[in-house]
Each structure stands twice: as C-alpha cells, then as structure tokens.
C-alpha atoms as a PDB file:
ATOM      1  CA  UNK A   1     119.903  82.236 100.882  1.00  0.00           C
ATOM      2  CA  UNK A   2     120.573  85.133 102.901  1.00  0.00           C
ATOM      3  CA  UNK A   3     123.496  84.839 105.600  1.00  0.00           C
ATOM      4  CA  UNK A   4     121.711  86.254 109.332  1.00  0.00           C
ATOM      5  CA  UNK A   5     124.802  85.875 111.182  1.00  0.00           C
ATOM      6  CA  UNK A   6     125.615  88.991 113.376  1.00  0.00           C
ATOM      7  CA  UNK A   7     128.652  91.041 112.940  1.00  0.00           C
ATOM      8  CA  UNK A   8     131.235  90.906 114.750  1.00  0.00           C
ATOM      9  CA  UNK A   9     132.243  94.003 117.002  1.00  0.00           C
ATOM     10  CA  UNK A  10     135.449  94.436 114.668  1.00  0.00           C
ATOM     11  CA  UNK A  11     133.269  94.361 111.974  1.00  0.00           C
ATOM     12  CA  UNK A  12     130.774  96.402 113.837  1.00  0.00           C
ATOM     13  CA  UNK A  13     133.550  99.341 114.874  1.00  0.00           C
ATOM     14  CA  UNK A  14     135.649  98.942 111.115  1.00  0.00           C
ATOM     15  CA  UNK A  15     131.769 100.064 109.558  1.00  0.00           C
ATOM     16  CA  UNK A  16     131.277 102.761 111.498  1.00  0.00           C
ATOM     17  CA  UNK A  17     134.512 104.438 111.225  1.00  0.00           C
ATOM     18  CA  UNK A  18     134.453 103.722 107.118  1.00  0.00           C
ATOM     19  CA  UNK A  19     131.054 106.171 108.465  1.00  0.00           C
ATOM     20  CA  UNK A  20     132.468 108.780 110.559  1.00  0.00           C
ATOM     21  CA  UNK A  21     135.630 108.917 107.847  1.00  0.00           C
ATOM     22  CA  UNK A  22     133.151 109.494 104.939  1.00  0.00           C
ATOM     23  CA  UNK A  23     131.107 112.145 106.813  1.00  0.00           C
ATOM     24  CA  UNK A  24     133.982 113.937 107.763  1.00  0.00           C
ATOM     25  CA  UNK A  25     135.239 113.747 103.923  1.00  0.00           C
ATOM     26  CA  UNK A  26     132.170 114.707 102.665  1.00  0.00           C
ATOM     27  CA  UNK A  27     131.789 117.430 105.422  1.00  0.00           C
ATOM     28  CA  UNK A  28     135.559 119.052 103.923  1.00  0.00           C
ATOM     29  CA  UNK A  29     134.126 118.658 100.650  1.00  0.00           C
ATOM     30  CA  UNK A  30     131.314 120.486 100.902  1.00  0.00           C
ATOM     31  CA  UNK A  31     133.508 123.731 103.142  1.00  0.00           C
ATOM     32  CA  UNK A  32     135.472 123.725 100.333  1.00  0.00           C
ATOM     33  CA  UNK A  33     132.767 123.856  97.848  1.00  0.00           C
ATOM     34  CA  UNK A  34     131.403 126.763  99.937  1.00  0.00           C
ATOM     35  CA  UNK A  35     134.282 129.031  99.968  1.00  0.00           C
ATOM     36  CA  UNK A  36     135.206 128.639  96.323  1.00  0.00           C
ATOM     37  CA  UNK A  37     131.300 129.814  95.994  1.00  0.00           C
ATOM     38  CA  UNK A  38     132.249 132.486  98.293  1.00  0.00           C
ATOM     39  CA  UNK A  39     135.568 133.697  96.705  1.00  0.00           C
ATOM     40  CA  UNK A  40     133.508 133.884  93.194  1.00  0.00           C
ATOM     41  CA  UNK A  41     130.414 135.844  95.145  1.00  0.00           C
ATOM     42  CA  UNK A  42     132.172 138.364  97.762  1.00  0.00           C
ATOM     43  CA  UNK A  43     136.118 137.992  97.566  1.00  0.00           C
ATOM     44  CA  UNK A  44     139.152 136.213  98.921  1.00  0.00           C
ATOM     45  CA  UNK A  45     139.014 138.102 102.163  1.00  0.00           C
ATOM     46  CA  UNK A  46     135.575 136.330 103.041  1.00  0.00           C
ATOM     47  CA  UNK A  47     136.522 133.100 101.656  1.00  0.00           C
ATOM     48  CA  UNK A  48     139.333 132.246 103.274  1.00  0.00           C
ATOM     49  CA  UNK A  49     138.190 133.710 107.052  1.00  0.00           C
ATOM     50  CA  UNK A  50     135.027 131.235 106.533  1.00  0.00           C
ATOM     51  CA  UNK A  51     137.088 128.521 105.478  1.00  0.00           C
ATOM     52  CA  UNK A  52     139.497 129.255 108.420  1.00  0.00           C
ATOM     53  CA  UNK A  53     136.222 129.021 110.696  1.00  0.00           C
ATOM     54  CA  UNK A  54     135.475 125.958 109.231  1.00  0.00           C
ATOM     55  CA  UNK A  55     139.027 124.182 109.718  1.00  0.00           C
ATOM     56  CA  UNK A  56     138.994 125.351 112.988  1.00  0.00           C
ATOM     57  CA  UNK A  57     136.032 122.966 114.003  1.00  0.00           C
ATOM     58  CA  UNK A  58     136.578 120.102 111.561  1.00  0.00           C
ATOM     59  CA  UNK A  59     140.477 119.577 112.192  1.00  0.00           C
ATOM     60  CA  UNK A  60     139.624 118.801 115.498  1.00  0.00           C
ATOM     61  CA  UNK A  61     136.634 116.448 114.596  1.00  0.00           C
ATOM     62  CA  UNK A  62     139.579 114.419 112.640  1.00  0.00           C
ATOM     63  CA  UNK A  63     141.558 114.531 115.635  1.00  0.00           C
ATOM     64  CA  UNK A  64     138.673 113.007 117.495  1.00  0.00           C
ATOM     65  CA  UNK A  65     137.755 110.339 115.194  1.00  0.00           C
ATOM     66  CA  UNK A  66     141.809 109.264 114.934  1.00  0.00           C
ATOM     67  CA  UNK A  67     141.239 108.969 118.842  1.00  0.00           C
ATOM     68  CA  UNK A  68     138.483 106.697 118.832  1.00  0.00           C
ATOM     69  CA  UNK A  69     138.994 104.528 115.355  1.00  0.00           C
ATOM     70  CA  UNK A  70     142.734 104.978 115.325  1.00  0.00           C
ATOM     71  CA  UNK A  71     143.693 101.835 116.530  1.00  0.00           C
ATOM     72  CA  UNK A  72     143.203  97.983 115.422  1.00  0.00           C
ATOM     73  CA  UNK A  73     141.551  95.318 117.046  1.00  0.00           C
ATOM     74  CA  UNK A  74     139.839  94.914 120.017  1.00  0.00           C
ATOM     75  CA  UNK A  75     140.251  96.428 123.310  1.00  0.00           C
ATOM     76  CA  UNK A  76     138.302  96.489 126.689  1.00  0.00           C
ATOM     77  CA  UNK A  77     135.728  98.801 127.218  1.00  0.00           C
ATOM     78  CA  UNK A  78     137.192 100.732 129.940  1.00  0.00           C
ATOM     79  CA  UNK A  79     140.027 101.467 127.201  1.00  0.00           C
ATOM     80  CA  UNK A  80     137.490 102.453 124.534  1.00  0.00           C
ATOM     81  CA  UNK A  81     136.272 105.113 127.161  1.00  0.00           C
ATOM     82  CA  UNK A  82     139.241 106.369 127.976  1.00  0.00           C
ATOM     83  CA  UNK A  83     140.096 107.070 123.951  1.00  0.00           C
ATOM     84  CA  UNK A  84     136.813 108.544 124.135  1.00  0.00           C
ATOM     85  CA  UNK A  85     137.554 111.129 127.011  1.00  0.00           C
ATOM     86  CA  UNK A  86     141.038 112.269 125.943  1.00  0.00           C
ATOM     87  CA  UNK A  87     139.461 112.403 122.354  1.00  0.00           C
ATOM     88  CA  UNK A  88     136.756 114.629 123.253  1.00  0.00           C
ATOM     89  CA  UNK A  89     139.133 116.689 125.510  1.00  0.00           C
ATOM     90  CA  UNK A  90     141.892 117.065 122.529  1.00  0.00           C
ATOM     91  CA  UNK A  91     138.968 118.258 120.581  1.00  0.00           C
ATOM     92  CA  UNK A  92     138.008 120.952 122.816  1.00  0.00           C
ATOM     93  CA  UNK A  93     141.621 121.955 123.209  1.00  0.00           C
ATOM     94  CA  UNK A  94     142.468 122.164 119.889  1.00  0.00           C
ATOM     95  CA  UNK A  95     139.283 123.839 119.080  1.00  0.00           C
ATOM     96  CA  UNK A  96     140.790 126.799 121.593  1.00  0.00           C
ATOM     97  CA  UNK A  97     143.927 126.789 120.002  1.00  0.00           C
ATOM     98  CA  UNK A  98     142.898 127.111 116.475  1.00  0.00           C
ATOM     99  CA  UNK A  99     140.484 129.371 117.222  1.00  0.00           C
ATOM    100  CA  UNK A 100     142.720 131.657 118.954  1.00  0.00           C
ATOM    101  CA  UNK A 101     145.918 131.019 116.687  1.00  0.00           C
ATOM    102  CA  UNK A 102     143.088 132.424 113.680  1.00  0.00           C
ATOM    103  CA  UNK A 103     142.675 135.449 115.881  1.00  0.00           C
ATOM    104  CA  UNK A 104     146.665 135.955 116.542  1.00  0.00           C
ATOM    105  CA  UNK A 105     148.028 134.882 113.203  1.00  0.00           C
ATOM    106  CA  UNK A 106     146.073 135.923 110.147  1.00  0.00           C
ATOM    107  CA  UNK A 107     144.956 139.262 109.535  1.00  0.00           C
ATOM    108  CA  UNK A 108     143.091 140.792 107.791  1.00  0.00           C
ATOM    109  CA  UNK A 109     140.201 138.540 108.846  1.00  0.00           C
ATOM    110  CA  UNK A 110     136.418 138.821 108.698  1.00  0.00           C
ATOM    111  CA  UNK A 111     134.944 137.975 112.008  1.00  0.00           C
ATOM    112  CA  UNK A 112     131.100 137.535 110.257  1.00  0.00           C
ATOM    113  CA  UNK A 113     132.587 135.010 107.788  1.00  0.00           C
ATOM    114  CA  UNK A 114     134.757 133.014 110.347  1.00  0.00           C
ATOM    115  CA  UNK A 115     132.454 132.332 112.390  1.00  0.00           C
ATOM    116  CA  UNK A 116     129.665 131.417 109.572  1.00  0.00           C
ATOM    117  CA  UNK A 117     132.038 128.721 108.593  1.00  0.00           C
ATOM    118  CA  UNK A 118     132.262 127.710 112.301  1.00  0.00           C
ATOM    119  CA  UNK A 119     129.441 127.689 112.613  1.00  0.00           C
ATOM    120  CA  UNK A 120     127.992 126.050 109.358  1.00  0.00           C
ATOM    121  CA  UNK A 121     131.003 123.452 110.178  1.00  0.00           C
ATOM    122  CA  UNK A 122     129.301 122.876 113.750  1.00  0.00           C
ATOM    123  CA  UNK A 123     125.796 122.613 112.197  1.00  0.00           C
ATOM    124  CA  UNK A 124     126.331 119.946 109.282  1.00  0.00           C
ATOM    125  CA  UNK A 125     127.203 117.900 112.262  1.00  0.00           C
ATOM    126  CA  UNK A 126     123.083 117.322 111.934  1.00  0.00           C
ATOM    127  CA  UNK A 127     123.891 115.601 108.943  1.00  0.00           C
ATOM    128  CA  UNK A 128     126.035 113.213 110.692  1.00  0.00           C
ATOM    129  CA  UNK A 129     122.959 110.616 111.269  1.00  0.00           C
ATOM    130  CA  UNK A 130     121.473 110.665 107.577  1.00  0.00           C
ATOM    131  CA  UNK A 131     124.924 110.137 106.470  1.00  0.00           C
ATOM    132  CA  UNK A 132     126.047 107.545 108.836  1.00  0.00           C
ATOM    133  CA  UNK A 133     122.851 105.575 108.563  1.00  0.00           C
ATOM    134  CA  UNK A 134     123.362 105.419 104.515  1.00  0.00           C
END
C-alpha cells in the first residue's frame, strides 16, 4: 500500500536543497566541460576568460544557496526571508566583485569569451526547473 502522508517542511526544504545542490553541481560540470571543449577548439586564452565568466556568476549562486539551505532545522518565516534578502544581496555583491577583480587581476583576458561564459552561466539558470522538478 502506498504511504499518502505529506512531508514534512524539513523534509520538504532538505529535498529541495539536495535540488538546488545538484543543479548547481551539474551546472559546474557542464562550464567545465565547455572550456576543456574550448581549450581543445580555440586556445587557453579563450578557455580560461570563459570559464572565469562563468565562476564569476556561479560562485555567487553557491553563496546564495549556502544562505538559504545552510542551516538545520526549522526557523520562522520572517527568518527564512531575511536569509533570503542578505542571500540575494551577497549574490549581487559578490557578483560585482568578481566581476571586477577578473577585470583588475588577470590579464590577458578575452572580453567576448568572459562574458559568453557569463552569460551561458546566467542562461542554464533556465534549466533550473527541468532539473529541480526531476
């Protein structure tokens, strides 16, 4: 017989951050896929500034999901929106700083290839439902 019973928010929150943790794995996985594909097709110069614009929006996605799923058991929703707000905010700073630490520290650097991994980092976000559904 099949068991019906609802979850339970802890179960709930511990299944969707095994989710968000897998998506972000997979999401590495496949930037790193990319540049190796990239330092076979055009060189090391591309390859690493893509990968650079890549870790400079998915380091801060980890950042955020530590935020929100970093802690254990439950807490009161006006906490869980608070974890989300200085999350989202330490995302967007640290987006800023890596960006511009990219841009200060490592040269040479292809602008066109940074930003295509920012970019393509940014835009596999759309994958985030398919994967988090399965």
């Amino acid at each position: 017989m099949a068991n019906n019973k609802p979850l339970s928010a802890s179960e709930i929150l511990s299944t969707r951050k095994r989710a968000v943790f897998r998506f972000i794995f997979l999401q590495s996985l496949l930037i790193v896929v990319l540049s190796v594909g990239i330092l076979l097709a055009a060189g090391g110069l591309y390859s690493y500034s893509f990968f650079s614009g890549a870790a400079a929006s998915i380091l801060p996605s980890i950042y955020m999901a530590w935020r929100v799923f970093g802690y254990k058991g439950a807490r009161p929703a006006k906490e869980v929106v608070r974890s989300f707000y200085r999350g989202e905010a330490g995302k967007l700073v640290m987006t800023a700083v890596l960006l511009s630490l990219v841009f200060l520290l490592i040269k040479p650097l292809s602008a066109g290839a940074f930003f295509a991994g920012f970019g393509f980092a940014i835009l596999s976000h759309w994958l985030s439902p398919f994967v988090l559904k399965h």
